[in-house]
Protein backbone atom coordinates (compact mmCIF):
# COMPACT_ATOMS: atom_id res chain seq x y z
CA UNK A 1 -37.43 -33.36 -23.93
CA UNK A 2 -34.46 -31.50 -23.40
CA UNK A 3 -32.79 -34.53 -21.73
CA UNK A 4 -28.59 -34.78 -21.52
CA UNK A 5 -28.67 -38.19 -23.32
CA UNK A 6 -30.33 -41.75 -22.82
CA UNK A 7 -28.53 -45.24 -21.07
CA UNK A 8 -29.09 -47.94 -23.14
CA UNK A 9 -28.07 -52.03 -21.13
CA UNK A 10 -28.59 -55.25 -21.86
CA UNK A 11 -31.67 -56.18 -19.69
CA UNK A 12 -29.52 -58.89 -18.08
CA UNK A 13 -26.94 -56.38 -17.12
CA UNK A 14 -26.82 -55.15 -13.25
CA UNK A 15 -25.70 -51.75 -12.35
CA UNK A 16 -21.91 -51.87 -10.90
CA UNK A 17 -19.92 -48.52 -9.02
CA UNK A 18 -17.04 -50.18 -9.13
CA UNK A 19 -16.42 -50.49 -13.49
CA UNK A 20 -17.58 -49.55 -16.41
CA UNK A 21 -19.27 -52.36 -18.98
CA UNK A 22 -19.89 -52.90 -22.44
CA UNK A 23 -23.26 -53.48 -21.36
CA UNK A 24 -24.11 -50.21 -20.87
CA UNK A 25 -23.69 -47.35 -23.41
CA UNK A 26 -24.44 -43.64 -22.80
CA UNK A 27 -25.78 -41.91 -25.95
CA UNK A 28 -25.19 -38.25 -25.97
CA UNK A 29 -28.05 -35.76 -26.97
CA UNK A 30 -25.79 -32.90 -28.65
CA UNK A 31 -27.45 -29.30 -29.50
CA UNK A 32 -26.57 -27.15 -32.49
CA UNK A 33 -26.76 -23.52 -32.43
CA UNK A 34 -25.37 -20.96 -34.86
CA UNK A 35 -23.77 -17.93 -33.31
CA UNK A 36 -21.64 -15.17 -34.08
CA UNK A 37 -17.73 -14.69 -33.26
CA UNK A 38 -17.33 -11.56 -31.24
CA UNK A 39 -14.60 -11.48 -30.33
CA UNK A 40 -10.71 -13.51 -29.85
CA UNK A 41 -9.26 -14.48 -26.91
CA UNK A 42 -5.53 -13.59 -26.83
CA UNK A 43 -2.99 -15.94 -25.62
CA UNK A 44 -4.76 -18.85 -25.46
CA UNK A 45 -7.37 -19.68 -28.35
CA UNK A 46 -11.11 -18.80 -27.57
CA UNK A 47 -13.53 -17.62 -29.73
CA UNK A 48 -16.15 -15.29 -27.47
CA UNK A 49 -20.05 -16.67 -28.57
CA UNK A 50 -22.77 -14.39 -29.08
CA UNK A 51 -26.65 -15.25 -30.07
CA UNK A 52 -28.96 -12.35 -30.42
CA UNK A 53 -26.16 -9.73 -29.08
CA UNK A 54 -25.66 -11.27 -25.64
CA UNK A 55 -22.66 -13.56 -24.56
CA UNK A 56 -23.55 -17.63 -24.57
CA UNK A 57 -19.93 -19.00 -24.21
CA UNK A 58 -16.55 -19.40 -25.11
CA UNK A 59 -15.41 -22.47 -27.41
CA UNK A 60 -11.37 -23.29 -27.90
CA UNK A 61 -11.94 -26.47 -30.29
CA UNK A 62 -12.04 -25.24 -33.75
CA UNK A 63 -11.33 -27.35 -36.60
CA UNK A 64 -7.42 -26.07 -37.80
CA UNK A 65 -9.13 -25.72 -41.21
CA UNK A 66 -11.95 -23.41 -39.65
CA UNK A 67 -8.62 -21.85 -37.84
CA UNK A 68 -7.08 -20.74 -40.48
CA UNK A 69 -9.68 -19.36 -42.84
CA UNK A 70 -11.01 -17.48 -40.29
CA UNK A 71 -6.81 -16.10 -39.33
CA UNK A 72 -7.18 -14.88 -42.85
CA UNK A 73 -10.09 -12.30 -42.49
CA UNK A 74 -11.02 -11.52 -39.25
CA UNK A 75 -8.51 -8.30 -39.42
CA UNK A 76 -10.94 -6.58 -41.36
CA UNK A 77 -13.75 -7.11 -38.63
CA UNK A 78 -11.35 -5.92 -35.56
CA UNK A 79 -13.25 -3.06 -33.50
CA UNK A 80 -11.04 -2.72 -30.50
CA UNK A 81 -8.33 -4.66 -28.50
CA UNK A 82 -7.54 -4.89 -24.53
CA UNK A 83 -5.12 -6.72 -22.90
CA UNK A 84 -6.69 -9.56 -23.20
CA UNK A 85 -9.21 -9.96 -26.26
CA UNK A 86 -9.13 -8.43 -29.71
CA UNK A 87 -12.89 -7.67 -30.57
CA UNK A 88 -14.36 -7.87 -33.83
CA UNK A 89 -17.76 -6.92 -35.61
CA UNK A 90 -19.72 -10.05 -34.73
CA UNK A 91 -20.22 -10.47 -38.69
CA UNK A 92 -18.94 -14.03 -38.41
CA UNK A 93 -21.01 -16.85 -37.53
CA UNK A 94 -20.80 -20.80 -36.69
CA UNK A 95 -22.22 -23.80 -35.97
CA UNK A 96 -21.68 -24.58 -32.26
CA UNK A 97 -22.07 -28.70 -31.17
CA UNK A 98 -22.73 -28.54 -27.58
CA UNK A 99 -24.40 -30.34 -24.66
CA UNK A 100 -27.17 -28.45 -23.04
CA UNK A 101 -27.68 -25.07 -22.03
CA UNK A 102 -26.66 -23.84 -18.52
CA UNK A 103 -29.20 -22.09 -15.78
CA UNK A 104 -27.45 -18.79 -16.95
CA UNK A 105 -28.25 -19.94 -20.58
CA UNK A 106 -24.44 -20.57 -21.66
CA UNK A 107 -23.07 -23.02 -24.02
């Protein structure tokens, strides 16, 4: 349904502002999408996400293992570099977990 998540409570459990309760859990809906890399943020770490050649987002938590292997190739895919990215051939893909697309259809 395209929903952020579900509440689940205890049907004895009021709602309270004021604190949270083990009576009430959130349950995440998460989304999975395989893009490409296109390019590397310098300075800090970002990977810039493409899906069908136009830009969805920007993710900076990569496993270090998924780090490193990719430090070991993506030379060979480098197209161009600016002051602050280093582009490559968006030959590279991965699996993105996420939370739900924006209005401007963005990770």
């Amino acid at each position: 349904m395209g929903l952020e998540g579900i509440v689940s409570k205890r049907s004895e459990s009021k709602y309270r502002m004021d604190f949270r309760s083990s009576d009430w859990l959130k349950i995440r809906n998460y989304l999975y999408e395989t893009v490409s890399i296109a390019a590397i943020r310098k300075g800090d770490f970002g990977w810039n996400l493409i899906k069908d050649q136009k830009y969805v987002g920007l993710t900076e938590f990569v496993p270090p293992e998924a780090r490193k292997a990719f430090s070991g190739i993506y030379e060979q895919l480098v197209t161009g570099k600016d002051k602050h990215w280093i582009y490559l051939d968006p030959m590279l893909s991965c699996l993105v977990k996420f939370q739900c697309w924006t209005r401007k259809e963005l990770m």
